[in-house]
PDB file of N, CA and C in Angstrom:
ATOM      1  N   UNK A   1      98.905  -4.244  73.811  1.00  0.00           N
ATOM      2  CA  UNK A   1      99.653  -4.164  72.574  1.00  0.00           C
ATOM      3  C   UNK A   1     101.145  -4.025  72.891  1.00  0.00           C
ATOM      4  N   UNK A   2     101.996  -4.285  72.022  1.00  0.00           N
ATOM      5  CA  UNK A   2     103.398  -4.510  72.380  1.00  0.00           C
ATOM      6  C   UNK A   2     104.073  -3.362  71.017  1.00  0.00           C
ATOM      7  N   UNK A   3     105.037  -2.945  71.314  1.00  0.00           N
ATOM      8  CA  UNK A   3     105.810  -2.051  70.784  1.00  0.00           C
ATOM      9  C   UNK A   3     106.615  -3.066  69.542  1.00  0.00           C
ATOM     10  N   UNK A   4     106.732  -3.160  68.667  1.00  0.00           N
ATOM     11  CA  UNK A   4     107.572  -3.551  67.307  1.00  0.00           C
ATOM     12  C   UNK A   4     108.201  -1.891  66.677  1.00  0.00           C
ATOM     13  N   UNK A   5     109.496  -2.710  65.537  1.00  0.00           N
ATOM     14  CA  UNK A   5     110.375  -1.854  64.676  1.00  0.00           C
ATOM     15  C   UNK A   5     110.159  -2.528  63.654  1.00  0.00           C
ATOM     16  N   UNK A   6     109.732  -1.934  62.467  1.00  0.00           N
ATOM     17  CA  UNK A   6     109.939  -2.725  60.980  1.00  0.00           C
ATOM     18  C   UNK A   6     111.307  -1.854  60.234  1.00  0.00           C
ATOM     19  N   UNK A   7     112.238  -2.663  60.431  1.00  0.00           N
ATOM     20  CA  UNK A   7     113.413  -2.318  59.432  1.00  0.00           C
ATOM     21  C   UNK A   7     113.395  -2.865  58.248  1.00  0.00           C
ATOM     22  N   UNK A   8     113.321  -2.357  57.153  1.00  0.00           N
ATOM     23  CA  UNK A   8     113.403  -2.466  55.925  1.00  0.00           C
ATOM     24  C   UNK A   8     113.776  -1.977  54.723  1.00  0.00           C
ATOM     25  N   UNK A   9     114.408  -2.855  53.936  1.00  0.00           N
ATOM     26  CA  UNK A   9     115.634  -2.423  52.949  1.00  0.00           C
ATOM     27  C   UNK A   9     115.227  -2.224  51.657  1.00  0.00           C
ATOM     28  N   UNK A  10     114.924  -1.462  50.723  1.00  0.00           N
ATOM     29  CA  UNK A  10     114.208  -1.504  49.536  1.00  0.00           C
ATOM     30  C   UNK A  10     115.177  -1.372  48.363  1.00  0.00           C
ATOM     31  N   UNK A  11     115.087  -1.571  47.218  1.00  0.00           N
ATOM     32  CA  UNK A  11     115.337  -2.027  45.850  1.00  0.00           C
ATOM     33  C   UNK A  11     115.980  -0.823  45.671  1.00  0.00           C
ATOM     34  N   UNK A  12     117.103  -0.086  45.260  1.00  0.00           N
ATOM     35  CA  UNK A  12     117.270   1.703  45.273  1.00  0.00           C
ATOM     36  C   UNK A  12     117.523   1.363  43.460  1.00  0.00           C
ATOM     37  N   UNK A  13     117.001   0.673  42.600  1.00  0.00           N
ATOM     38  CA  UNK A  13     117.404   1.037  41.495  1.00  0.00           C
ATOM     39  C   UNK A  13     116.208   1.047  40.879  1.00  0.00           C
ATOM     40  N   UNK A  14     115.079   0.853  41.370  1.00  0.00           N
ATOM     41  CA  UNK A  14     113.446   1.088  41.283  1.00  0.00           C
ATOM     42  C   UNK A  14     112.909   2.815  41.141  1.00  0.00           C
ATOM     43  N   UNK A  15     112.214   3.339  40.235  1.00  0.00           N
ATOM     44  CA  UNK A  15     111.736   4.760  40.435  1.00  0.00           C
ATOM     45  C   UNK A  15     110.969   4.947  41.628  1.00  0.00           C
ATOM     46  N   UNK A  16     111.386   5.868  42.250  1.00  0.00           N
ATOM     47  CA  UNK A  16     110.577   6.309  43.571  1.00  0.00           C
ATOM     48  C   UNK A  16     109.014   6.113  43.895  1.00  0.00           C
ATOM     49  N   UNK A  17     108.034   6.329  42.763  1.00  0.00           N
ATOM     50  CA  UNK A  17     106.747   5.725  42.949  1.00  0.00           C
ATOM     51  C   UNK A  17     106.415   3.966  43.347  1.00  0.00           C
ATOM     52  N   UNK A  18     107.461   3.762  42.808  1.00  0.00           N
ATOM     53  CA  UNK A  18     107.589   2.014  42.943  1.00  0.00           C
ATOM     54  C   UNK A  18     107.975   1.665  44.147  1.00  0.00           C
ATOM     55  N   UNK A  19     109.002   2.680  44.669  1.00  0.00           N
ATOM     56  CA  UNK A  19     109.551   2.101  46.397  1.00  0.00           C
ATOM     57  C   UNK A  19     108.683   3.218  47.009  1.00  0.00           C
ATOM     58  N   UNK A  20     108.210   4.013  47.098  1.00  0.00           N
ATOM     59  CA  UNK A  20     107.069   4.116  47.917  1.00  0.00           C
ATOM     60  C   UNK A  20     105.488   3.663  48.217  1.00  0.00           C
ATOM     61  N   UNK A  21     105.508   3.137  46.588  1.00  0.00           N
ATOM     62  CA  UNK A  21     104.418   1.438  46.810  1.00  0.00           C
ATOM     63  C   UNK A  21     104.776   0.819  47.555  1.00  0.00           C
ATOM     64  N   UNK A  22     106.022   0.268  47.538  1.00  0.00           N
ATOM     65  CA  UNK A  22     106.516  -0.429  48.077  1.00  0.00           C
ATOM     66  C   UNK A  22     106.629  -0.614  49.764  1.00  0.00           C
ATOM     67  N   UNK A  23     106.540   0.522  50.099  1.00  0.00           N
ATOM     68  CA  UNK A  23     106.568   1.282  51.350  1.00  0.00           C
ATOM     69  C   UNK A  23     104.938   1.401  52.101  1.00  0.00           C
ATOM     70  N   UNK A  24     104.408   2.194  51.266  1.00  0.00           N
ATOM     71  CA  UNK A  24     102.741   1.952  51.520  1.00  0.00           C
ATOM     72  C   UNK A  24     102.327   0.488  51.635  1.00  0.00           C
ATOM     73  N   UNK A  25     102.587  -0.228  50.762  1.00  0.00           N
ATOM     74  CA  UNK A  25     102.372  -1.641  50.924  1.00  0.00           C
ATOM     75  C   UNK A  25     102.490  -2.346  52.055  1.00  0.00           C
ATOM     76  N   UNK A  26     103.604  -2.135  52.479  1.00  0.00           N
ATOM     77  CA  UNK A  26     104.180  -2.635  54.120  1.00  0.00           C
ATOM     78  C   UNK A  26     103.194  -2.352  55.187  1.00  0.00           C
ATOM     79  N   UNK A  27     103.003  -0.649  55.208  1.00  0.00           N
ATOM     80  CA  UNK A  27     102.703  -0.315  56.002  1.00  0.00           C
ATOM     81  C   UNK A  27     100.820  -0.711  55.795  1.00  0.00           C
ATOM     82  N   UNK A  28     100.458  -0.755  55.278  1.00  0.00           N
ATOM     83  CA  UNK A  28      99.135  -1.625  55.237  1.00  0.00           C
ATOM     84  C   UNK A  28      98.588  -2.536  55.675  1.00  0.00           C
ATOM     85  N   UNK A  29      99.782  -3.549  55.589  1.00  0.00           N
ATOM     86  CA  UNK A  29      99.972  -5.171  56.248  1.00  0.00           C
ATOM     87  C   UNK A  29      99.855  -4.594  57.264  1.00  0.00           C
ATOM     88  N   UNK A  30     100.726  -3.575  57.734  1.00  0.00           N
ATOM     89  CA  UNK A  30     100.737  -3.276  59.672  1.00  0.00           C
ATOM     90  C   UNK A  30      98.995  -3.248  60.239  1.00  0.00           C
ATOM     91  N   UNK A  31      98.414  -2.119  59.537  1.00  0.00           N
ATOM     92  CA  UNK A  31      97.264  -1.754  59.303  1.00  0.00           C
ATOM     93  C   UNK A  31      96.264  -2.961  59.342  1.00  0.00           C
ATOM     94  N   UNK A  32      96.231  -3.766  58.445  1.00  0.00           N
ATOM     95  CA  UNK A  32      95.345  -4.601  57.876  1.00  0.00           C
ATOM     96  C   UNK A  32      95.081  -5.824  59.233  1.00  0.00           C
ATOM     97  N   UNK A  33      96.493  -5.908  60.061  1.00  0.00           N
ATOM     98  CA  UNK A  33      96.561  -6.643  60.871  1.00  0.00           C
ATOM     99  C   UNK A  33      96.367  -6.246  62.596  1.00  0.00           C
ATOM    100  N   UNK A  34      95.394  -5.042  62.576  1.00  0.00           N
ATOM    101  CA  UNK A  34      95.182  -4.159  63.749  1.00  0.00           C
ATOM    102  C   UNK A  34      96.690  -3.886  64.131  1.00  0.00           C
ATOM    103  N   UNK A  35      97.786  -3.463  63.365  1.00  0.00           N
ATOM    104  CA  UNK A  35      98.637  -2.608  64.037  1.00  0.00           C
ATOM    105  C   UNK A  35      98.655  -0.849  63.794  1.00  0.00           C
ATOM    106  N   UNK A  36      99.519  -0.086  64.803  1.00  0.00           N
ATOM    107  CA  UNK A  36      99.319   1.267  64.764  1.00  0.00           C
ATOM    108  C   UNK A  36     100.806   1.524  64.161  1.00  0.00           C
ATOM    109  N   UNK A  37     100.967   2.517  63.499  1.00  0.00           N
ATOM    110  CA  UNK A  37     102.066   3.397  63.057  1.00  0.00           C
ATOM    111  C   UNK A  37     102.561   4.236  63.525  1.00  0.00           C
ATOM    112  N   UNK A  38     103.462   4.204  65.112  1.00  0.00           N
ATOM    113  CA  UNK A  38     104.001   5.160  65.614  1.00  0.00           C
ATOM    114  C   UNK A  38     104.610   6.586  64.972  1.00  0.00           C
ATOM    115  N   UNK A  39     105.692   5.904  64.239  1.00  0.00           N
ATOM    116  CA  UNK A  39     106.805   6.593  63.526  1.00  0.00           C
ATOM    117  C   UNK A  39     107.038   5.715  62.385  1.00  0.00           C
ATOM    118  N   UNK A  40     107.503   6.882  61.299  1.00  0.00           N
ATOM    119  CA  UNK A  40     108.001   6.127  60.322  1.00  0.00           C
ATOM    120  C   UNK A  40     109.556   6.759  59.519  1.00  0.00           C
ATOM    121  N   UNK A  41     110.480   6.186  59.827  1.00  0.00           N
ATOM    122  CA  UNK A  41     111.583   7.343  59.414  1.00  0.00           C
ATOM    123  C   UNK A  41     112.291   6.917  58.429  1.00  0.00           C
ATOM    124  N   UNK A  42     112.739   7.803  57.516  1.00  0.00           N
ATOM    125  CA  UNK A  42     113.296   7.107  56.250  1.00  0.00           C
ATOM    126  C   UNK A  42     114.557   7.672  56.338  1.00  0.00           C
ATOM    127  N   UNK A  43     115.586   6.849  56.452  1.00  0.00           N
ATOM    128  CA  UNK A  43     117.221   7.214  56.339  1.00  0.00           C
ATOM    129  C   UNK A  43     117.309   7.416  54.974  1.00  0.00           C
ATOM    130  N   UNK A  44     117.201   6.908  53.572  1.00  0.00           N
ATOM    131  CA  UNK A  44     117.449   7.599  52.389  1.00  0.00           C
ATOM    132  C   UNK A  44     118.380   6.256  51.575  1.00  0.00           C
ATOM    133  N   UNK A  45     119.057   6.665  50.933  1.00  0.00           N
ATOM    134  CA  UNK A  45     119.944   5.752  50.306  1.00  0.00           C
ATOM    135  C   UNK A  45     121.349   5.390  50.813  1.00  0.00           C
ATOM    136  N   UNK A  46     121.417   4.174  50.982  1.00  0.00           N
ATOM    137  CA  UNK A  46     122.734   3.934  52.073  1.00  0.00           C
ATOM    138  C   UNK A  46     123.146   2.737  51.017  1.00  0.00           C
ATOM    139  N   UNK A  47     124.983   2.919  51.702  1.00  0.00           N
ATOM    140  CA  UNK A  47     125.346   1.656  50.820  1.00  0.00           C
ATOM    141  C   UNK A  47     125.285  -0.229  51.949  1.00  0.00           C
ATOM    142  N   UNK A  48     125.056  -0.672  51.122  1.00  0.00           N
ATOM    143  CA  UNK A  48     125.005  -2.155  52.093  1.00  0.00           C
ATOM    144  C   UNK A  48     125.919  -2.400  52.551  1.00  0.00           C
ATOM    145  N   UNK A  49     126.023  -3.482  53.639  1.00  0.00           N
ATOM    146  CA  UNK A  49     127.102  -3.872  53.754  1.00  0.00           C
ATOM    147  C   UNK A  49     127.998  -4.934  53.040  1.00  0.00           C
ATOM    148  N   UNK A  50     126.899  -5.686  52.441  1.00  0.00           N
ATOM    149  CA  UNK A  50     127.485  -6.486  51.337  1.00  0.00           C
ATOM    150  C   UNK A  50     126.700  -6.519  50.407  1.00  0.00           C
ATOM    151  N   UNK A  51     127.324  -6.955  49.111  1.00  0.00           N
ATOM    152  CA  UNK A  51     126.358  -7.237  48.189  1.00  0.00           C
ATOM    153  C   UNK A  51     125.170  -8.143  48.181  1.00  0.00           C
ATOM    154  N   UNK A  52     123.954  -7.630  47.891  1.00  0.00           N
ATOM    155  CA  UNK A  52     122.541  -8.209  48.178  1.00  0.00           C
ATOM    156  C   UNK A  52     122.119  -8.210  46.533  1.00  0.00           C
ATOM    157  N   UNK A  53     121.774  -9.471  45.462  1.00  0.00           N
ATOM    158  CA  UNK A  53     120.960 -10.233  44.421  1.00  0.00           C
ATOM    159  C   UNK A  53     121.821  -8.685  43.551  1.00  0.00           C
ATOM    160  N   UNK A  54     123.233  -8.336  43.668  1.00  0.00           N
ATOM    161  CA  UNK A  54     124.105  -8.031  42.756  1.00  0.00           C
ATOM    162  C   UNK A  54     123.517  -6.514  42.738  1.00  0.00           C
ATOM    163  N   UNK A  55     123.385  -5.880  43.972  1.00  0.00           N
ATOM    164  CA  UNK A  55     123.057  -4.647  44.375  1.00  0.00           C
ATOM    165  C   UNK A  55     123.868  -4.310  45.672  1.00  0.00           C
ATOM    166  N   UNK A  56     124.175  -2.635  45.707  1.00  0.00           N
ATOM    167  CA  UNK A  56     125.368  -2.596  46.567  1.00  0.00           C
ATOM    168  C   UNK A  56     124.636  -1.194  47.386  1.00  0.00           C
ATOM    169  N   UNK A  57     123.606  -1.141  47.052  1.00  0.00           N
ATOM    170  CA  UNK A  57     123.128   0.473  47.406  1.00  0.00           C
ATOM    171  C   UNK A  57     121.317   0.016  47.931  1.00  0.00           C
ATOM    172  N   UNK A  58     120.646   0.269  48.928  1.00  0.00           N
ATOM    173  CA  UNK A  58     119.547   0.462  49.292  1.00  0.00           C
ATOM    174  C   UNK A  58     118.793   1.691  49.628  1.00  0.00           C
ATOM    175  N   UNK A  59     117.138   1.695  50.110  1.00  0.00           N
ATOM    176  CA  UNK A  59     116.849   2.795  50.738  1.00  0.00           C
ATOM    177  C   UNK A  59     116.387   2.047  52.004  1.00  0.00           C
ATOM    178  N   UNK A  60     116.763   2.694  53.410  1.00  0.00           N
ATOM    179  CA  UNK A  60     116.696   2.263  54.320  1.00  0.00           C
ATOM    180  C   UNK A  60     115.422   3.220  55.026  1.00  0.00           C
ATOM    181  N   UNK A  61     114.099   2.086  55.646  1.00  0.00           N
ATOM    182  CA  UNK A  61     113.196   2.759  56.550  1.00  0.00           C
ATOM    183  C   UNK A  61     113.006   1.614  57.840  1.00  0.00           C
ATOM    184  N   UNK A  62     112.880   2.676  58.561  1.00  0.00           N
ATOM    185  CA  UNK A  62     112.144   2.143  59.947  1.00  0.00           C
ATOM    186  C   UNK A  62     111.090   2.372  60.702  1.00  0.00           C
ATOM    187  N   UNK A  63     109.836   1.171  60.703  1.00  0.00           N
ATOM    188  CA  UNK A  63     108.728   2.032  60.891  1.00  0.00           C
ATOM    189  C   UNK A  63     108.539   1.337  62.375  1.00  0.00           C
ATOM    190  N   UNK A  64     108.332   2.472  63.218  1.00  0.00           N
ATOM    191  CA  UNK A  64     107.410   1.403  64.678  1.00  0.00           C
ATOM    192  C   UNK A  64     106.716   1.669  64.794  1.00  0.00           C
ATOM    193  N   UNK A  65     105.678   0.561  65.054  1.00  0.00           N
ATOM    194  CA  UNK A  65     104.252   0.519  65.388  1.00  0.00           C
ATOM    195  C   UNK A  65     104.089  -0.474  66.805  1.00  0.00           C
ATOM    196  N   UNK A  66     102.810  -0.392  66.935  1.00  0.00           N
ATOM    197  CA  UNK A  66     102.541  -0.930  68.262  1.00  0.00           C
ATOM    198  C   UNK A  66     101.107  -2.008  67.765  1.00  0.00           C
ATOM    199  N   UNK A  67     101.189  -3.261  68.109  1.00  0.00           N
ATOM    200  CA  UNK A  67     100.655  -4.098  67.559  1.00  0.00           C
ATOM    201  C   UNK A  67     100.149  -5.849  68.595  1.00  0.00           C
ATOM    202  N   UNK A  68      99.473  -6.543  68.248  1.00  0.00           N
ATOM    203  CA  UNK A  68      99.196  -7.586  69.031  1.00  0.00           C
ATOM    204  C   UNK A  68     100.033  -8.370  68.404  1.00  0.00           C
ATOM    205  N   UNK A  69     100.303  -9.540  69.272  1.00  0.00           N
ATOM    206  CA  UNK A  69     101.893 -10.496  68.718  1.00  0.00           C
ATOM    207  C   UNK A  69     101.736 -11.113  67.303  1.00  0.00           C
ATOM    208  N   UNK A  70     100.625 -11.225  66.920  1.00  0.00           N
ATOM    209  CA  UNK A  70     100.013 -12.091  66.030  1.00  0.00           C
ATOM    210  C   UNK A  70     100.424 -11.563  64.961  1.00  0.00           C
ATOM    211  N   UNK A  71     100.413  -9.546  64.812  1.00  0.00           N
ATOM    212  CA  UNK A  71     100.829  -8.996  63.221  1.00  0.00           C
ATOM    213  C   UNK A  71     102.311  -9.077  62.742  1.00  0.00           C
ATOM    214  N   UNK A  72     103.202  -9.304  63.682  1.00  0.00           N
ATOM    215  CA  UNK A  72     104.374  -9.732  62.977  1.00  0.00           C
ATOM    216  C   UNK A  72     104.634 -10.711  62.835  1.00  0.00           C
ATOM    217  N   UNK A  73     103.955 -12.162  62.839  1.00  0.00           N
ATOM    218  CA  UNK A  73     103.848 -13.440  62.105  1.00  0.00           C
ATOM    219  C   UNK A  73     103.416 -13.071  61.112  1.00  0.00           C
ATOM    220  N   UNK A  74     101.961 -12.579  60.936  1.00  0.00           N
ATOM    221  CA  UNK A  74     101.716 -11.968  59.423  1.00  0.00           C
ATOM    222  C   UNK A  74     102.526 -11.410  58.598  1.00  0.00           C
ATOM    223  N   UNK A  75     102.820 -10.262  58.978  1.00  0.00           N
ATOM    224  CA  UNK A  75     103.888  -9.256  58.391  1.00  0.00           C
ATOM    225  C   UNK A  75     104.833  -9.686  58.013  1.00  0.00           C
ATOM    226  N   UNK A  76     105.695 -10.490  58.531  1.00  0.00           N
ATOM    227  CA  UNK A  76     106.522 -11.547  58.017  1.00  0.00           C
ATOM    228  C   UNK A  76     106.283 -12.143  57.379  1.00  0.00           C
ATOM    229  N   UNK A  77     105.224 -13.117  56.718  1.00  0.00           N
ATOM    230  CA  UNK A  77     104.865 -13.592  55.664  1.00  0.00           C
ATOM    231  C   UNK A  77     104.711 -12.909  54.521  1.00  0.00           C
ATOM    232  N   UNK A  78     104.294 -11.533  54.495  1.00  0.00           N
ATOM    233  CA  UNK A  78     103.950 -10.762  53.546  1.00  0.00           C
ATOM    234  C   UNK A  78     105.486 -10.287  52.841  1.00  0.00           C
ATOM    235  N   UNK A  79     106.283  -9.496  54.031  1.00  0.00           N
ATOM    236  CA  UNK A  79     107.544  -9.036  53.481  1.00  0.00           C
ATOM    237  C   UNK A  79     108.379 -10.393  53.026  1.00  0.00           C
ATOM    238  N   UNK A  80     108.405 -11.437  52.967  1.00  0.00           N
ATOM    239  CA  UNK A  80     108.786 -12.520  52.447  1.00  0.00           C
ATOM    240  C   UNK A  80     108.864 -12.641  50.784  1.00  0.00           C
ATOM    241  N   UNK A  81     107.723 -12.287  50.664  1.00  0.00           N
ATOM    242  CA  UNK A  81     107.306 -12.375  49.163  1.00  0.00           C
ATOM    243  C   UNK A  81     107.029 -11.099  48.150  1.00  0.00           C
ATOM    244  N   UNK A  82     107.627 -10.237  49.142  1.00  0.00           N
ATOM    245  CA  UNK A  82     107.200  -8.978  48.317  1.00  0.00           C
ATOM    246  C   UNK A  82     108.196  -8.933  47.528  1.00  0.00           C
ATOM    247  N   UNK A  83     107.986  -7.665  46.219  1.00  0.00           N
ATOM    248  CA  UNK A  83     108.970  -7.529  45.453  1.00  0.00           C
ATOM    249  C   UNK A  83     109.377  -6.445  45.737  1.00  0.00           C
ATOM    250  N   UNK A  84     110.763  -6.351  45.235  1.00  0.00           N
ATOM    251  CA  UNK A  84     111.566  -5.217  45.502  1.00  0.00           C
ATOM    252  C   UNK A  84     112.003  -4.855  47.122  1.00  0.00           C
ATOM    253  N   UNK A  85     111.846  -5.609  48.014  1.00  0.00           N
ATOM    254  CA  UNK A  85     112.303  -5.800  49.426  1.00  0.00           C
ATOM    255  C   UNK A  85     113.746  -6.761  49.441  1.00  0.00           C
ATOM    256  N   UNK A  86     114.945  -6.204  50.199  1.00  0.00           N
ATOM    257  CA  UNK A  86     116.082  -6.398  49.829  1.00  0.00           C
ATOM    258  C   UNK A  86     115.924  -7.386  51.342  1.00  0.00           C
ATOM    259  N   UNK A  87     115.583  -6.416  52.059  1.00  0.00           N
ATOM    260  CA  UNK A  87     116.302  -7.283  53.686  1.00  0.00           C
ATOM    261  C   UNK A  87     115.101  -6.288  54.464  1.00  0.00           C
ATOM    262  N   UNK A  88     114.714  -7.281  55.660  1.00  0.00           N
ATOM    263  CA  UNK A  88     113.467  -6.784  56.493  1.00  0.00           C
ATOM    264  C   UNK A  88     114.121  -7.738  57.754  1.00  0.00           C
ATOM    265  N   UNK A  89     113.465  -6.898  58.734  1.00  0.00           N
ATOM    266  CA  UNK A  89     113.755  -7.504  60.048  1.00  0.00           C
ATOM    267  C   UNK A  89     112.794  -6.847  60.977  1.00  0.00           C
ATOM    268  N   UNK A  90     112.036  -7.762  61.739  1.00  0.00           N
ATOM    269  CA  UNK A  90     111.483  -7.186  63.041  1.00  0.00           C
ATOM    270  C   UNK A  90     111.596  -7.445  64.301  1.00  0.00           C
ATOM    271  N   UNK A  91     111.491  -6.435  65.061  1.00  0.00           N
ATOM    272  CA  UNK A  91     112.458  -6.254  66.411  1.00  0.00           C
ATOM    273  C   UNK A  91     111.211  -5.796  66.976  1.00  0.00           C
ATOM    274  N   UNK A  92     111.130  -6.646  68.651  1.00  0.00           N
ATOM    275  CA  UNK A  92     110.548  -6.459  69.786  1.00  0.00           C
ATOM    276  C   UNK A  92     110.845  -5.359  70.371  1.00  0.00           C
ATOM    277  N   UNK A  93     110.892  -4.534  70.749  1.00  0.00           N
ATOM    278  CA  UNK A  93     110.950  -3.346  71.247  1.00  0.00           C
ATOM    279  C   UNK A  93     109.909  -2.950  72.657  1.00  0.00           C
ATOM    280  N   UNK A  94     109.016  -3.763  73.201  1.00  0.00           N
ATOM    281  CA  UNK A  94     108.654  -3.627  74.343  1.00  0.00           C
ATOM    282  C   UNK A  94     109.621  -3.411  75.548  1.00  0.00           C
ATOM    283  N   UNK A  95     110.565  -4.379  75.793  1.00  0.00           N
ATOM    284  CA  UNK A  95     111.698  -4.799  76.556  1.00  0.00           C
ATOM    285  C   UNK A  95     112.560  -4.073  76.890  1.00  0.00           C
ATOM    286  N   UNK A  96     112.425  -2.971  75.463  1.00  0.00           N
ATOM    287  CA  UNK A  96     113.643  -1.617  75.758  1.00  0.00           C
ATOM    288  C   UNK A  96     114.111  -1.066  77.176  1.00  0.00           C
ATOM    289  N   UNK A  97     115.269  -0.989  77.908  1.00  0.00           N
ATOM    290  CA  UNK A  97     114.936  -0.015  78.951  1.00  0.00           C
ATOM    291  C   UNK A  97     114.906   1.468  78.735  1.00  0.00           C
ATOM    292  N   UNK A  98     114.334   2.548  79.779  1.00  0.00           N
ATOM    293  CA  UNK A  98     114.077   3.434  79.604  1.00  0.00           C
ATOM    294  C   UNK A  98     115.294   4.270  79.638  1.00  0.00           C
ATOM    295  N   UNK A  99     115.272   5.516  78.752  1.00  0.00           N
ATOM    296  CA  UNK A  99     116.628   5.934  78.852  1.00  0.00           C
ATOM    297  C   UNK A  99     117.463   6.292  79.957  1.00  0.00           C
ATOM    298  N   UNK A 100     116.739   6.499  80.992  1.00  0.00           N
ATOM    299  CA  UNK A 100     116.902   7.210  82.350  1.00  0.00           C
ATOM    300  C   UNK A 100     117.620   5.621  83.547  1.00  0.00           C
ATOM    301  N   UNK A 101     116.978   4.863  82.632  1.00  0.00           N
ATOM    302  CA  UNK A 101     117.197   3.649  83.015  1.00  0.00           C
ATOM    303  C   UNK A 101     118.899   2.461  82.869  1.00  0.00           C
ATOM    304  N   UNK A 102     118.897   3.577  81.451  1.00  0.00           N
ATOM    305  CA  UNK A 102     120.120   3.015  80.830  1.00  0.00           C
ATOM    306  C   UNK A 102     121.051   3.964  81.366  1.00  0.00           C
ATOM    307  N   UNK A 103     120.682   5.183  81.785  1.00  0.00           N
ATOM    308  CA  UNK A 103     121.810   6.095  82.008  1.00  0.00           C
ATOM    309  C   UNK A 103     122.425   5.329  83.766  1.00  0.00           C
ATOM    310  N   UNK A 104     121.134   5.413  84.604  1.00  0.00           N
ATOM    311  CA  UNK A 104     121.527   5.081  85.841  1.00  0.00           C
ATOM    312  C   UNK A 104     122.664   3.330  85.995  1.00  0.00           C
ATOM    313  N   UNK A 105     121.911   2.918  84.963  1.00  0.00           N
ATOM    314  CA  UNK A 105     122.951   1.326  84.512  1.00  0.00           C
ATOM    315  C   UNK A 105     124.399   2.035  84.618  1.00  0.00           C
ATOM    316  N   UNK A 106     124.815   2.811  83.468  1.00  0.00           N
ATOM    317  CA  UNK A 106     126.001   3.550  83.338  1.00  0.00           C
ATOM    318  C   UNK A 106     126.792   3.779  83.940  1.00  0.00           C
ATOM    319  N   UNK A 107     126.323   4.268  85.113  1.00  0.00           N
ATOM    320  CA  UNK A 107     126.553   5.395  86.297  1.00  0.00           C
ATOM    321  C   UNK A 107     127.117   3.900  87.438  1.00  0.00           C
ATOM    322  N   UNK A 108     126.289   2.969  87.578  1.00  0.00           N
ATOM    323  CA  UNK A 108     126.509   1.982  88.231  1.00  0.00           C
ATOM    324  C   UNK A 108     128.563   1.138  87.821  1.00  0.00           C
ATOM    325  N   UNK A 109     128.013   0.785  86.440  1.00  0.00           N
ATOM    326  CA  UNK A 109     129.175   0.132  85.586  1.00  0.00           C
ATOM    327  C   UNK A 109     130.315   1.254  86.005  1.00  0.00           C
ATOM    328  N   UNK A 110     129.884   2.500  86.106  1.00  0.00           N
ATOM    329  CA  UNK A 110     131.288   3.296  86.163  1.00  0.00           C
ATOM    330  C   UNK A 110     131.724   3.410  87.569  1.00  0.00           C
ATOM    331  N   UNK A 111     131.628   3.167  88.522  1.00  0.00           N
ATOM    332  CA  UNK A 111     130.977   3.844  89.755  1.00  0.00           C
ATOM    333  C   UNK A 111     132.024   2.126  90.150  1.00  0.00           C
ATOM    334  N   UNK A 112     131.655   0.981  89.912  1.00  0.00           N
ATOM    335  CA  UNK A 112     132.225  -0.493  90.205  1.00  0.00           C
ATOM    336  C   UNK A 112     133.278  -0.191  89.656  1.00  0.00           C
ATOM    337  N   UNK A 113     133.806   0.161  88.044  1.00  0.00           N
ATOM    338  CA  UNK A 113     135.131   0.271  87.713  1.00  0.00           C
ATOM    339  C   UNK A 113     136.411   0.609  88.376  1.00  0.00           C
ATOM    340  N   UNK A 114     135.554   1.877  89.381  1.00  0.00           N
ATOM    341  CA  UNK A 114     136.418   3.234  89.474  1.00  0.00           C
ATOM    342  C   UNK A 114     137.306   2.613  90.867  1.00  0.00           C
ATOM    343  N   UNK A 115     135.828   1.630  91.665  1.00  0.00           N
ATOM    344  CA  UNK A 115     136.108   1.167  92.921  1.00  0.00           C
ATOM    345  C   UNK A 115     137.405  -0.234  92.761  1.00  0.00           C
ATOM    346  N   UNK A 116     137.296  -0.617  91.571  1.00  0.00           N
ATOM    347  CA  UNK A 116     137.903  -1.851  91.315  1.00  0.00           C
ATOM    348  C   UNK A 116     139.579  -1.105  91.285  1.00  0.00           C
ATOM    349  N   UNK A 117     139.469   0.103  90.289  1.00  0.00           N
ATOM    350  CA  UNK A 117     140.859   0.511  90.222  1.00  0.00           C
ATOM    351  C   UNK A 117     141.798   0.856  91.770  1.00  0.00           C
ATOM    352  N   UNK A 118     140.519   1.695  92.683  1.00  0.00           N
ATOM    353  CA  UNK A 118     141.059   1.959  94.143  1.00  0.00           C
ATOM    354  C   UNK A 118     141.454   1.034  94.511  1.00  0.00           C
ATOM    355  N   UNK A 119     140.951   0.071  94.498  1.00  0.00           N
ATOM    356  CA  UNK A 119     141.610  -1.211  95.381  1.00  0.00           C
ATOM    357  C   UNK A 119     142.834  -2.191  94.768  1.00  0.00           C
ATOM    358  N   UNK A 120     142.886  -1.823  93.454  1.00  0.00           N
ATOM    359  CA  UNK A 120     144.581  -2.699  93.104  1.00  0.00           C
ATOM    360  C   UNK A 120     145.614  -1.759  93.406  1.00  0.00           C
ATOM    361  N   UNK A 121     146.528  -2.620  93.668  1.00  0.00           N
ATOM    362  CA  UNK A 121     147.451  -2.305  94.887  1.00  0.00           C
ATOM    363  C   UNK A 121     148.526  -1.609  93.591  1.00  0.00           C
ATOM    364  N   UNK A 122     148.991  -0.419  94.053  1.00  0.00           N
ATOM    365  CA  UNK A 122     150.296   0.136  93.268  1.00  0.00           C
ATOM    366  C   UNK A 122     151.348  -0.903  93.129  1.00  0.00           C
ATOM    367  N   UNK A 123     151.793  -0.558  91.601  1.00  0.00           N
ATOM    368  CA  UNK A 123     153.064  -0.919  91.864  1.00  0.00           C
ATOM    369  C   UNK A 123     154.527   0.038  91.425  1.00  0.00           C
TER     370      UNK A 123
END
């Protein structure tokens, strides 16, 4: 199984039972399509960055699950046509490096900089 992110943007001028249908709904498709529900985190109401079908305000969630490649072709079809879904995107997330991984990257990038500065010549 491979690691996925479902980012998704919901309707914020909808009553809360409606965008958490809305929400359950999603997460079903994950379900329905042998995926698992790691995490599911809800940032709340954010403003867009641009205007989206004459709306300037969303509720922003991100759910990861872990899934076979096949449920986010599905899932994508589904959030396509749903209602009250502003903007959806899914992201591979297997590939990630590990944080320990990204730190030692860091350490490298800084470490070449520092050597690059020693060696230009004063003026």
């Amino acid at each position: 199984m491979k690691k996925y992110e479902l980012a998704l943007v919901l309707n914020a001028k909808v009553e809360d039972e409606v965008r958490l249908a809305a929400l359950e709904k999603a997460k079903g498709y994950i379900t329905r399509y042998d995926g698992v529900i790691v995490n599911v985190e809800e940032w709340g109401k954010k403003r867009l960055a641009y205007e989206i079908q004459k709306m300037h305000e969303g509720y922003y969630y991100f759910i990861q699950f872990d899934a076979e490649p096949t449920c986010p072709v599905e899932l994508e079809a589904h959030m396509h046509i749903m209602d009250n879904v502003l903007r959806y995107l899914i992201v591979n997330r297997t590939d990630e490096p590990v944080a320990e991984e990204a730190e030692a990257g860091q350490d490298k990038e800084a470490a070449a900089e520092e050597a690059v500065e020693e060696k230009a010549p004063l003026e």
